[in-house]
Protein backbone atom coordinates (compact mmCIF):
# COMPACT_ATOMS: atom_id res chain seq x y z
CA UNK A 1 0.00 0.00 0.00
CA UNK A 2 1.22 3.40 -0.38
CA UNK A 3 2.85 5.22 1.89
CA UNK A 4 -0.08 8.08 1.66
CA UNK A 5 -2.80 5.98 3.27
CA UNK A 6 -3.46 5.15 6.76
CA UNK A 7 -3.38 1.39 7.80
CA UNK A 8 -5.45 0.65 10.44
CA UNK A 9 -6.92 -2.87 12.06
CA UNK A 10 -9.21 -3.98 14.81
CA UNK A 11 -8.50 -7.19 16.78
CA UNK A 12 -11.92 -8.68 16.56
CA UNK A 13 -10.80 -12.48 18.17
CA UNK A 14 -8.12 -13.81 19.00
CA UNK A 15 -4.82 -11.99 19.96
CA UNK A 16 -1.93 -11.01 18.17
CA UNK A 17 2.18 -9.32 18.35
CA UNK A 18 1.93 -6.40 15.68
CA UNK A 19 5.68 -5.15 15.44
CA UNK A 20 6.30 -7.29 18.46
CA UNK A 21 3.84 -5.83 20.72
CA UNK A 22 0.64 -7.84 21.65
CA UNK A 23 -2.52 -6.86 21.04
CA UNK A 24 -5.47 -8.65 22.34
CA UNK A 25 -9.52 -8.51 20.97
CA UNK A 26 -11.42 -5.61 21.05
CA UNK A 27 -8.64 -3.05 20.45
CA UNK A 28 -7.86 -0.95 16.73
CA UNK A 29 -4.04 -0.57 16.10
CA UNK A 30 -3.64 2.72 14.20
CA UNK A 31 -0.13 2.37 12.15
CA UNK A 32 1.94 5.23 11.45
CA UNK A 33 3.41 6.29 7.54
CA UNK A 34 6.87 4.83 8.46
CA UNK A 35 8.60 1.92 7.25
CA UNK A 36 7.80 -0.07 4.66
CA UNK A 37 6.17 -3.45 6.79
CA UNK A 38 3.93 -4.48 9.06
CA UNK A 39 4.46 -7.53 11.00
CA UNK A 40 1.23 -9.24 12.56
CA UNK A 41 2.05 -13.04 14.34
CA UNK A 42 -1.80 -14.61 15.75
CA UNK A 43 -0.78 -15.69 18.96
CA UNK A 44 -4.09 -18.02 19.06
CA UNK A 45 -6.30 -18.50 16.12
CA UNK A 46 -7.43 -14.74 15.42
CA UNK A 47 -9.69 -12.57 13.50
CA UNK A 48 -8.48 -8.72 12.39
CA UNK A 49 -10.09 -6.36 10.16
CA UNK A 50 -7.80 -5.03 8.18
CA UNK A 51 -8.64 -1.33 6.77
CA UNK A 52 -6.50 1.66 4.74
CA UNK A 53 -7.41 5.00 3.66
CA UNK A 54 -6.66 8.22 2.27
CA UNK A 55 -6.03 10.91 5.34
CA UNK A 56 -8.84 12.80 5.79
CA UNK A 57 -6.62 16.07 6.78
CA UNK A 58 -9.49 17.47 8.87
CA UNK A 59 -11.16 17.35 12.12
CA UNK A 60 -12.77 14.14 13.29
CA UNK A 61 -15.34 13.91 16.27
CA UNK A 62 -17.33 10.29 17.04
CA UNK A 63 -20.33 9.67 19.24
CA UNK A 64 -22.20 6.85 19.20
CA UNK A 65 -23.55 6.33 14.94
CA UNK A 66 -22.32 9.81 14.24
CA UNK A 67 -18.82 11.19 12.62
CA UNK A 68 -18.90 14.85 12.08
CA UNK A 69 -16.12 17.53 11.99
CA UNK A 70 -17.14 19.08 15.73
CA UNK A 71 -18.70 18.39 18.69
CA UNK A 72 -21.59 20.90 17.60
CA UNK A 73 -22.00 19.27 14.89
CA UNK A 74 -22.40 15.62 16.84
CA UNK A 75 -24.91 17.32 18.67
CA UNK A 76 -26.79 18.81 16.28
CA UNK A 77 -26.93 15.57 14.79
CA UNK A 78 -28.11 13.79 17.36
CA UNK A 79 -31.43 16.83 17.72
CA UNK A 80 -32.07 16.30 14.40
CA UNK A 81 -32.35 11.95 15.03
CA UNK A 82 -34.37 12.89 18.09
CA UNK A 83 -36.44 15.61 15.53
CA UNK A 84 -37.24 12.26 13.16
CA UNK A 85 -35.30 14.28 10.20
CA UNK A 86 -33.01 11.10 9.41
CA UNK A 87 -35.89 9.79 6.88
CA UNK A 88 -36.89 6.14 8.35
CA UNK A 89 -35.54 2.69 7.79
């Protein structure tokens, strides 16, 4: 992959050494642009996600379903879910 997208996984079972560290279920490893490798060993039979992207080179704020740019945003979000003004599923 190039060395312009993030690289990112998420232990989903299992455990694993990433770059000789261990990293058991449940937690996302966030890689940085350096080097040219990644080294994941399971430790146990595993299950990763693996994702990569380009950088979004912005702001990013989480809550619950919602990504936005700021926490105003989030919120506002979340008035207009409450409001019903997310169309129905």
């Amino acid at each position: 992959m190039a060395a312009e997208r993030n690289i990112f996984f998420y232990v989903v079972r299992g455990s694993v050494k990433v770059n000789g560290e261990a990293v058991d279920k449940q937690n996302l490893v966030e890689f940085e642009n350096e080097g040219e490798e990644i080294k994941v060993e399971a430790q146990e039979d595993s299950y990763i996600l693996l994702g990569h992207a380009h950088p979004f080179n912005e702001p990013v704020v989480s809550h619950g379903p919602f990504v936005m740019n700021t926490e105003e945003e989030i919120q506002e979000a979340f008035r207009d879910y409450q409001a019903g003004k997310m169309g129905s599923w």
